[in-house]
Protein backbone atom coordinates (compact mmCIF):
# COMPACT_ATOMS: atom_id res chain seq x y z
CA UNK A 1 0.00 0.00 0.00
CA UNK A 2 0.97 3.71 -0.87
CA UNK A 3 1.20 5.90 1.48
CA UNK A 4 -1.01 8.52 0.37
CA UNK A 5 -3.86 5.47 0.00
CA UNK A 6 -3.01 5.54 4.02
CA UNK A 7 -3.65 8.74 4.55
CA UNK A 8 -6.95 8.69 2.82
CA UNK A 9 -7.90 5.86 4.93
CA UNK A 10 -6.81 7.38 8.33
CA UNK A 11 -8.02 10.84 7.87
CA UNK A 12 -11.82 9.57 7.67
CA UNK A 13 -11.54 8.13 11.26
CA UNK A 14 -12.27 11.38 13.09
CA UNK A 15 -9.41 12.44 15.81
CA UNK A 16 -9.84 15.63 16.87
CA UNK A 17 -8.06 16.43 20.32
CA UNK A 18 -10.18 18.52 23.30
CA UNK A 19 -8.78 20.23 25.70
CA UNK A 20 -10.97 20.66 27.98
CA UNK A 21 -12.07 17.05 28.24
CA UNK A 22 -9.43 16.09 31.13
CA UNK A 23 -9.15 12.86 30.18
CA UNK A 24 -6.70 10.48 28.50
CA UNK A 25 -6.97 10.25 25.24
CA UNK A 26 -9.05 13.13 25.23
CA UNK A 27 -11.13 11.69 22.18
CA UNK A 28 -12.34 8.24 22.37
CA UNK A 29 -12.15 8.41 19.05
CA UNK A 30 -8.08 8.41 18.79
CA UNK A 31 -8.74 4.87 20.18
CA UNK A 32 -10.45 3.90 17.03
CA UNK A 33 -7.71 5.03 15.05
CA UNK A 34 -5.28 3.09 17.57
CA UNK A 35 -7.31 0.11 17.07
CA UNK A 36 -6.97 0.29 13.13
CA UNK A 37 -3.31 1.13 13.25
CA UNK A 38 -2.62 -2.36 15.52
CA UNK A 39 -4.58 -5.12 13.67
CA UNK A 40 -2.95 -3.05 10.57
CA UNK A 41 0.99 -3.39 12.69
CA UNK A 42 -0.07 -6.74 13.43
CA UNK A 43 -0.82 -8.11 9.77
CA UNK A 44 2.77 -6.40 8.38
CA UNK A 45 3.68 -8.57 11.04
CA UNK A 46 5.64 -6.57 13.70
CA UNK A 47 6.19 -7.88 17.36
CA UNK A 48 4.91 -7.03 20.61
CA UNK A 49 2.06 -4.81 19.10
CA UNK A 50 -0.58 -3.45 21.57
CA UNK A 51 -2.37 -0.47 22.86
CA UNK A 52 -2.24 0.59 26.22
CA UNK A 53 -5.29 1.98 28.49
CA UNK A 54 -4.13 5.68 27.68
CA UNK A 55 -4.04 5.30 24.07
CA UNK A 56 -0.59 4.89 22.55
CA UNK A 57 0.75 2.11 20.74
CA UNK A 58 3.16 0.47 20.31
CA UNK A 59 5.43 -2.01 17.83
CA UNK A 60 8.22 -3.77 17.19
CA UNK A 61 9.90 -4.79 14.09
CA UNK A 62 12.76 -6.87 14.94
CA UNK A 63 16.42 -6.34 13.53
CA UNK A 64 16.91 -8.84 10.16
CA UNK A 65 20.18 -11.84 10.91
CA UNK A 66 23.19 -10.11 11.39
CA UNK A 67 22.03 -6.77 12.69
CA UNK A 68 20.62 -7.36 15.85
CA UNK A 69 24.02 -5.94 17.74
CA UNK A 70 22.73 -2.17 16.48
CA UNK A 71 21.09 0.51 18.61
CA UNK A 72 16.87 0.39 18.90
CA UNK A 73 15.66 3.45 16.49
CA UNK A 74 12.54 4.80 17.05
CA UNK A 75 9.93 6.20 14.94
CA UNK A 76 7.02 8.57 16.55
CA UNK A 77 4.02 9.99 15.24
CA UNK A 78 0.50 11.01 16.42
CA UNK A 79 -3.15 10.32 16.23
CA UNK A 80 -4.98 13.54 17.07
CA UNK A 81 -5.82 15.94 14.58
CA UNK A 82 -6.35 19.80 15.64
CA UNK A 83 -8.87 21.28 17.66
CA UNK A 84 -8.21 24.27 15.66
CA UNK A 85 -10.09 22.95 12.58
CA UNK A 86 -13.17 20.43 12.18
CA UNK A 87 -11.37 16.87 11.92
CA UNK A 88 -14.96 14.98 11.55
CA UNK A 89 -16.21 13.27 8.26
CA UNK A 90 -12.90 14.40 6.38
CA UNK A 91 -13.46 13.66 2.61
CA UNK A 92 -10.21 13.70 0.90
CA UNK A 93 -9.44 14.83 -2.84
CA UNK A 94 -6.97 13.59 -5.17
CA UNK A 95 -5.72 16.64 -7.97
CA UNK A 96 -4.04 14.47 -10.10
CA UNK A 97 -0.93 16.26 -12.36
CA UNK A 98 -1.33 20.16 -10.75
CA UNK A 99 -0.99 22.69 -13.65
CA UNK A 100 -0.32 24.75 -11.30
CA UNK A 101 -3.18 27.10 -11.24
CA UNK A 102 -6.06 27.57 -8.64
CA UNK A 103 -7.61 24.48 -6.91
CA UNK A 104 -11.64 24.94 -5.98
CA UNK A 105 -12.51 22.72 -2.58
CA UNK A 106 -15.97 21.98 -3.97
CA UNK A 107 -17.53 21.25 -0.23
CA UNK A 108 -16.81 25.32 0.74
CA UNK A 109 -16.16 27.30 -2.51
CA UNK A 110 -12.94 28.53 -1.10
CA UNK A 111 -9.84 28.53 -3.92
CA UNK A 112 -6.67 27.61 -3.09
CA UNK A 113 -4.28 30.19 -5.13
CA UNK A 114 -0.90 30.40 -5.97
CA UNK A 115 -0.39 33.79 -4.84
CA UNK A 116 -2.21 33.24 -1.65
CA UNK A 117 -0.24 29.87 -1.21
CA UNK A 118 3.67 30.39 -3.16
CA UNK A 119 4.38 26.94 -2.66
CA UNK A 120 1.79 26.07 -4.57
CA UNK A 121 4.33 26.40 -7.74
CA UNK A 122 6.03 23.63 -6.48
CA UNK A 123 3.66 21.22 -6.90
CA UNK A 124 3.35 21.62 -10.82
CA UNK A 125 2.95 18.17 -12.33
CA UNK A 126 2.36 16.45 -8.61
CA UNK A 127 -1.18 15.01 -7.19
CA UNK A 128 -2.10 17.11 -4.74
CA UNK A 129 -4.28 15.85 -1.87
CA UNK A 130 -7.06 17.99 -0.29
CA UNK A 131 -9.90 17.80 1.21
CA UNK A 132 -13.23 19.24 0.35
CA UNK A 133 -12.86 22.71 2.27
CA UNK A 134 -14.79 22.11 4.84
CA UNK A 135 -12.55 20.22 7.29
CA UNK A 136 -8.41 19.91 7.59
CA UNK A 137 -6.89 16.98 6.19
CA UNK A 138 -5.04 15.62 8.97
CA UNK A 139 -1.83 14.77 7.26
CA UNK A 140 -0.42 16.40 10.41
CA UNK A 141 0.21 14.04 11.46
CA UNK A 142 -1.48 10.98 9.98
CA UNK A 143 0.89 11.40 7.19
CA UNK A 144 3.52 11.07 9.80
CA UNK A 145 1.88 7.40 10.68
CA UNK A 146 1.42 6.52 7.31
CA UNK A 147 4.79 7.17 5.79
CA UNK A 148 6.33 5.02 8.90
CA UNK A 149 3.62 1.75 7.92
CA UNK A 150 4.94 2.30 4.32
CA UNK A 151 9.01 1.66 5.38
CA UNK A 152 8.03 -0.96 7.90
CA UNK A 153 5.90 -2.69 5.19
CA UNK A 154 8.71 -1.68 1.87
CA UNK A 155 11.42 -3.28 4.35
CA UNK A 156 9.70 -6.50 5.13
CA UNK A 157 8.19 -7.08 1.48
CA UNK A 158 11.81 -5.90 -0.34
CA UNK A 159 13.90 -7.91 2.25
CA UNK A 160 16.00 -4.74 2.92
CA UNK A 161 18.38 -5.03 5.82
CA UNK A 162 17.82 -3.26 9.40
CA UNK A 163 18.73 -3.11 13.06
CA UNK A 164 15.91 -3.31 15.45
CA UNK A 165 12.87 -0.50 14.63
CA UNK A 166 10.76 0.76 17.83
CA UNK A 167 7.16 2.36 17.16
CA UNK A 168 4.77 4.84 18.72
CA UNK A 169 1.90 6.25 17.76
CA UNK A 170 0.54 8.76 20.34
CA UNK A 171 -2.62 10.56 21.17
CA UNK A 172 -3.28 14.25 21.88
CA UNK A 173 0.29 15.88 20.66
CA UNK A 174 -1.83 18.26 19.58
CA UNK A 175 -2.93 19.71 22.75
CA UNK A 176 0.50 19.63 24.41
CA UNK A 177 0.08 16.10 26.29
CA UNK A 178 1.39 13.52 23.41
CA UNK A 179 4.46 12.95 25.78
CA UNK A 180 2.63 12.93 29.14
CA UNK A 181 2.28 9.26 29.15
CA UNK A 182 4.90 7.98 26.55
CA UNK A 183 6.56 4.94 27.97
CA UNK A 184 10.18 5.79 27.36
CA UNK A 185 11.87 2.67 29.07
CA UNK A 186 9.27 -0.05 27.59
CA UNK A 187 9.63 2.15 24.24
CA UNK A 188 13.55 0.55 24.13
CA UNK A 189 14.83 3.10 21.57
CA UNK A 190 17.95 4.59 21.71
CA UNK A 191 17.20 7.50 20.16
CA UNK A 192 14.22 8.73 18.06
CA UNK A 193 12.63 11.05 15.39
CA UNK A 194 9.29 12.34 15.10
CA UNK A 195 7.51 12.10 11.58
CA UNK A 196 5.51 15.47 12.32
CA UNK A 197 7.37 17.96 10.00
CA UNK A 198 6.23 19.79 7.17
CA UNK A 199 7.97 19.32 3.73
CA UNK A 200 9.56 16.14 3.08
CA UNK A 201 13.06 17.90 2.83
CA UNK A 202 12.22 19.15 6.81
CA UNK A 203 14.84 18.66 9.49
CA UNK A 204 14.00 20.50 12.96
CA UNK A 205 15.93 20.19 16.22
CA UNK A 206 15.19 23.39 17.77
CA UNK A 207 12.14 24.81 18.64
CA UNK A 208 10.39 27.50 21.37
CA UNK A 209 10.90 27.17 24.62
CA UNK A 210 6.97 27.65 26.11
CA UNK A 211 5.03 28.65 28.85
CA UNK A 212 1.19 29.30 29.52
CA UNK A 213 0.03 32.46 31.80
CA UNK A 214 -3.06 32.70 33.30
CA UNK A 215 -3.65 36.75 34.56
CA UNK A 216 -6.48 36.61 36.98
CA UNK A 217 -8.06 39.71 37.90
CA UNK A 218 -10.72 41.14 40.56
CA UNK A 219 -12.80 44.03 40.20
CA UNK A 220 -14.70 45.73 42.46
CA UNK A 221 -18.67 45.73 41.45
CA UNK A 222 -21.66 48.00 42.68
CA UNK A 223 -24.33 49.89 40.76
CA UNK A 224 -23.39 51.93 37.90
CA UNK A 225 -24.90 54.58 39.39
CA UNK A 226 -23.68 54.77 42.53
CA UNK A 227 -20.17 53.36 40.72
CA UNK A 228 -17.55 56.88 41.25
CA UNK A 229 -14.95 56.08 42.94
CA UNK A 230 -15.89 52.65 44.03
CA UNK A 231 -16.10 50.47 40.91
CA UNK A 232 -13.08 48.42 39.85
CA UNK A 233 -14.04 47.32 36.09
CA UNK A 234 -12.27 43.98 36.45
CA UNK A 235 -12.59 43.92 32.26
CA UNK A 236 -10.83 47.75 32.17
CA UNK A 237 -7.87 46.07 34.03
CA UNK A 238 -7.76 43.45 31.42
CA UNK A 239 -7.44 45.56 28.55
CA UNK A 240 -4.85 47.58 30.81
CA UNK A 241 -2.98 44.83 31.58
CA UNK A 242 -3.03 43.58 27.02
CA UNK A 243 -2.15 47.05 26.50
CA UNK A 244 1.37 47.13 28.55
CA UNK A 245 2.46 44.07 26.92
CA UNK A 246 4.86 45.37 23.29
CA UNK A 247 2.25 45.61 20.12
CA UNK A 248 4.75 44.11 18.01
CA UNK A 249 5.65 40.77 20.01
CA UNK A 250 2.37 38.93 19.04
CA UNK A 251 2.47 35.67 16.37
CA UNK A 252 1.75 38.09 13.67
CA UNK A 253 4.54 40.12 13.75
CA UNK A 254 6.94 37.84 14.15
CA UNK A 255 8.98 35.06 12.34
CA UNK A 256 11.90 32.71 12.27
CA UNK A 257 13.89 32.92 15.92
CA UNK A 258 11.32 35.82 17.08
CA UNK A 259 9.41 35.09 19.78
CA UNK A 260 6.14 36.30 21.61
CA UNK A 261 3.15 37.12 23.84
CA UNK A 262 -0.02 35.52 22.53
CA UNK A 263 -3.54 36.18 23.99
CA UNK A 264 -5.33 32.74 23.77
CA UNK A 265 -8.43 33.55 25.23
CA UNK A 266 -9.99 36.65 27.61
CA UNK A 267 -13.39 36.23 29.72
CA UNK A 268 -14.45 39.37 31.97
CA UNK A 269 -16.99 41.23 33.65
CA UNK A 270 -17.13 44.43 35.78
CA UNK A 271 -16.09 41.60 39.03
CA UNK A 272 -13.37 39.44 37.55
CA UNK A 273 -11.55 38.79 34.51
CA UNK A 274 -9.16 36.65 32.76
CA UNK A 275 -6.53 36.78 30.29
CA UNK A 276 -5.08 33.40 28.79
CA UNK A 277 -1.46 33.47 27.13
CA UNK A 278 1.11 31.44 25.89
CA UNK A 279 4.49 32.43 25.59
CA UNK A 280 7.48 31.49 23.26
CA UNK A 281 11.19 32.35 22.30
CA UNK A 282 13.41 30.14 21.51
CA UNK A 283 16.41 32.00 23.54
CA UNK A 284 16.28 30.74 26.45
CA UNK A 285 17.62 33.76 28.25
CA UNK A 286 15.15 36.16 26.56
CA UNK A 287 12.10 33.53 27.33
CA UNK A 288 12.92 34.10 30.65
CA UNK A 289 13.07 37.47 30.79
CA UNK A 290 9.08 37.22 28.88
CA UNK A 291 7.85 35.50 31.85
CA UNK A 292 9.53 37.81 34.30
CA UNK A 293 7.83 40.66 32.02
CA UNK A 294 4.73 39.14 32.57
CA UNK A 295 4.97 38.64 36.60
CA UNK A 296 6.43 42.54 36.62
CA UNK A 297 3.16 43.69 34.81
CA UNK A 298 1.20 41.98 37.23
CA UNK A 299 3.21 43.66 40.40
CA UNK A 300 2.95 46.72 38.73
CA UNK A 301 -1.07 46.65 38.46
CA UNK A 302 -1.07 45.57 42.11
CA UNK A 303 0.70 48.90 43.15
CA UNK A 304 -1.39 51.01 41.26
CA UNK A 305 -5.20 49.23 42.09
CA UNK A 306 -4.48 47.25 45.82
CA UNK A 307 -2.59 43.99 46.63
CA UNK A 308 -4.31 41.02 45.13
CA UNK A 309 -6.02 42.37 42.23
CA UNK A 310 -3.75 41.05 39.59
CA UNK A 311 -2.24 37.24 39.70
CA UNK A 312 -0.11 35.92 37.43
CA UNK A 313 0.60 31.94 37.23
CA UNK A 314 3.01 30.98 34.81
CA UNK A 315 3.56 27.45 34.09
CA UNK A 316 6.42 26.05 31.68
CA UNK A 317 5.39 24.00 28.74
CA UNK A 318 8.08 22.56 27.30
CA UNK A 319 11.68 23.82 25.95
CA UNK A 320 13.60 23.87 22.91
CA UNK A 321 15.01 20.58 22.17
CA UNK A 322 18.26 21.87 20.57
CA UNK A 323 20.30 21.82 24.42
CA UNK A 324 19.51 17.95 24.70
CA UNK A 325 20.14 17.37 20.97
CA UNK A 326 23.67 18.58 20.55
CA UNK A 327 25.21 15.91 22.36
CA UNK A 328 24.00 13.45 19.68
CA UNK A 329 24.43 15.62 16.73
CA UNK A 330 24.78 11.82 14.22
CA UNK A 331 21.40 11.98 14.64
CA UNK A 332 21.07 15.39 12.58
CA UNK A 333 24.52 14.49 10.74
CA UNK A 334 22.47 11.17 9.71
CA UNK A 335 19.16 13.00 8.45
CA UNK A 336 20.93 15.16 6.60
CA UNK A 337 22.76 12.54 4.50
CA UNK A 338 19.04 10.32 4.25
CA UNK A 339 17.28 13.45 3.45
CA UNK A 340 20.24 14.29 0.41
CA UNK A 341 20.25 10.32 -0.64
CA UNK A 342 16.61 11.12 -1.27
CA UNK A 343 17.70 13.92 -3.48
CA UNK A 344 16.73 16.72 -1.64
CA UNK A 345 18.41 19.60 0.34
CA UNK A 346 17.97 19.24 3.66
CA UNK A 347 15.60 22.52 5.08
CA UNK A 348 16.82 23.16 8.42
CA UNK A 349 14.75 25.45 10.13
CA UNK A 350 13.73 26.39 13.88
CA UNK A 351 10.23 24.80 14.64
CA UNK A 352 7.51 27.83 15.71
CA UNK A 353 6.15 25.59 18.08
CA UNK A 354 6.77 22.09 19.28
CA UNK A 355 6.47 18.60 19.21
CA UNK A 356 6.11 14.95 21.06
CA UNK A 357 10.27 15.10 20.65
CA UNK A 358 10.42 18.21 22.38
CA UNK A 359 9.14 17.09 25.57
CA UNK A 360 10.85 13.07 24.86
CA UNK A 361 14.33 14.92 24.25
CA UNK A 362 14.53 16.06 28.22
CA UNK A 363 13.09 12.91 29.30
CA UNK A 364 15.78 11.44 28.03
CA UNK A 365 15.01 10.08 24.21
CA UNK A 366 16.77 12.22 21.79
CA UNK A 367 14.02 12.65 19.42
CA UNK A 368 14.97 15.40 16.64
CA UNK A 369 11.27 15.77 13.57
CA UNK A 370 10.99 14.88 10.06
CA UNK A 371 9.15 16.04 7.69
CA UNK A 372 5.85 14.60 6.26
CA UNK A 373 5.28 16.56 2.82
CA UNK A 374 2.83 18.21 4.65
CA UNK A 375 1.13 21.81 3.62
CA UNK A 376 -1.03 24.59 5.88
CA UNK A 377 -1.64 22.32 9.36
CA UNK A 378 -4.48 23.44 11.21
CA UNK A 379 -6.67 24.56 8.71
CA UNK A 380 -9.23 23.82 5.89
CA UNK A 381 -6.65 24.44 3.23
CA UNK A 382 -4.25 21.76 4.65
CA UNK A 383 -2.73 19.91 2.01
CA UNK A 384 0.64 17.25 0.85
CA UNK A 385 1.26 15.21 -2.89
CA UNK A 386 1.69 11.84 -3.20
CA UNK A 387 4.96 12.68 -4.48
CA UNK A 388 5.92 14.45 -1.04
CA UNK A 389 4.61 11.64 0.84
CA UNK A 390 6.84 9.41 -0.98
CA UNK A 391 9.70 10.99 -0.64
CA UNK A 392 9.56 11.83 3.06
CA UNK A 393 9.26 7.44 3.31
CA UNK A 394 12.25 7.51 1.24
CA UNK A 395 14.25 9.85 3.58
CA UNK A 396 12.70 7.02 6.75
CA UNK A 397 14.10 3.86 4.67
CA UNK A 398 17.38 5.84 4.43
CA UNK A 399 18.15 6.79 7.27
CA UNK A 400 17.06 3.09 9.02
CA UNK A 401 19.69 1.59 6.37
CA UNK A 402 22.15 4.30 8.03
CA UNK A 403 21.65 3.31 11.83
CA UNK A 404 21.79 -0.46 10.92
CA UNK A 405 25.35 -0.42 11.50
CA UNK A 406 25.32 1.99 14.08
């Protein structure tokens, strides 16, 4: 089987991560998916197969005669799509040989354009995979799963040699808890990548360090008529508070190595409000001085309107992966060369974000990301080719015929 006939199977089994559920997976349907993906693992024929009570699973393939003295490599990818886009009754399109001009997602209307989307040029003569407009795709990162079934099942059916090949597939990356459970010692690898990358060419070992900040406020509320001098609008401090922070740290002014302030979510009335943030640099130093910004502003609005009516609780997320990373630098020495055997530059760029590696990487499981060929995550205009798909499981088979003799 293709990989892209993968991905059109998996992205109709809906998903999508939730927050707010607080439980694990936080879609029973990721265990659906889970279930597919093990009697699937189980037919290629791979060992020790199973899914656990919180939703991940796990494989084996074991190493072929005479390389069963290498290191366990691991290959990671995840179930959940996005919260950020519908991820229910996803109906995939194939574009078969792209001209190169607009493509028309006939369930919305909407046109994906070259000018709107430059990389669109790239795809000239390559089957582009949609969907109808009206949901994402969920190659992010089902694409990720499928390209790693496609190696396991080209190196089994072409008798190619390999070391011993560890497999994960885990739930909820998407909402920052794909690591929380990951079973690192049963897992057995030595080190790791994550299939979770954009274009196949993609090779990312640093990315933002994070933290979340919840500003809590209290107001003071009476009758607006009998409010001077008494009130404290709760929802005025808010916007106070927003306004202190620099205009021109938010995600859309930035790019590449800058970070930010982002305002997730605000809820207020004249008695309380709140103001939701995350908060990302990939400088460590300079992250830390963002959070101490943050706690300032907070002290700051406490002088001005009474002890207590500002509190700040900042919590880290994660942190960039590069400081764990450079200690094992073959492993980004060795992508490079699999990604150039597959006859592509390697694209070496800091991630704006992060990913199950991240959080693996400081648990101890190097874990630098590949790419998956994928296009516009999160979104209704997500997209990848065939072509893209099959290149990224070239730059996996590589790159397993490197570390057999490691």
């Amino acid at each position: 089987m293709k990989a892209y006939e993968r991905l059109i199977k998996y992205a109709k089994v809906h998903t999508t991560s939730d927050e707010a559920s607080g439980t694990h997976p936080s879609f029973k349907g990721e265990f659906d998916l889970a279930n597919i993906l093990v009697e699937e693992m189980k037919d290629l024929g791979l060992e020790n197969v199973f899914v656990d009570d919180l939703c991940y699973v796990y494989g084996t393939l074991p190493a072929t005669k005479g390389y069963e003295g290498a290191k366990s490599l691991g290959l990671i990818a995840h179930m959940d799509t996005s919260p950020d886009a519908s991820g229910k009754d996803v109906k995939p399109i194939l574009h078969e040989n792209y001209d190169g001009g607009d493509i028309i997602l006939p369930g919305s209307g909407a046109a994906m354009t070259p000018e709107k989307f430059p990389f669109l040029k790239t795809f000239i003569g390559e089957t582009v995979i949609t969907t109808d407009g009206t949901t994402l795709l969920g190659a992010d990162d089902k694409a990720g799963i499928s390209e790693i079934l496609t190696c396991v099942e080209r190196l089994i059916n072409e008798k190619r040699p390999h070391g011993t090949i560890k497999i994960c597939f885990t739930p909820d990356e998407e909402i920052g808890e794909g690591a929380d459970n990951f079973d690192i010692e049963g897992f057995g690898a030595a080190y790791a990548f994550t299939i979770d990358g954009g274009d196949s060419n993609c090779l990312e070992y640093e990315n933002f360090n994070a933290a979340s900040a919840e500003i809590s406020i209290k107001g003071f509320s009476v009758h607006p008529g009998d409010a001077k001098d008494v009130m404290i609008n709760a929802s005025h401090l808010a916007m106070e508070f927003h306004s202190m922070l620099p205009e021109d740290e938010t995600p859309a002014h930035t790019e590449k190595r800058q970070g930010f302030y982002h305002l997730t979510q605000m809820k207020g009335r004249v008695g309380e409000a709140t103001l939701s943030y995350i908060i990302r640099d990939h400088d460590k130093s300079i992250f830390e001085k963002r959070k101490a910004t943050m706690a300032s502003l907070a002290e700051k609005m406490n002088e001005k309107y009474g002890e207590g009516t500002v509190t700040a609780k900042i919590t880290d997320s994660y942190y960039n992966m590069l400081e764990k990373i450079t200690p094992h630098m073959h492993l980004i020495e060795n992508a490079r060369i699999a990604i150039k055997n597959a006859g592509m530059e390697p694209e070496e760029i800091p991630v704006r974000g992060g990913t199950d590696g991240a959080r693996l990487s400081y648990d101890g499981l190097p874990c630098p990301n590949l790419g998956t060929g994928g296009f516009n995550f999160h979104g209704n205009f997500e997209c990848t080719t065939v072509e893209r798909m099959d290149r990224a499981v070239e730059v996996i088979l590589n790159l397993v015929d490197i570390y057999k003799d490691k």
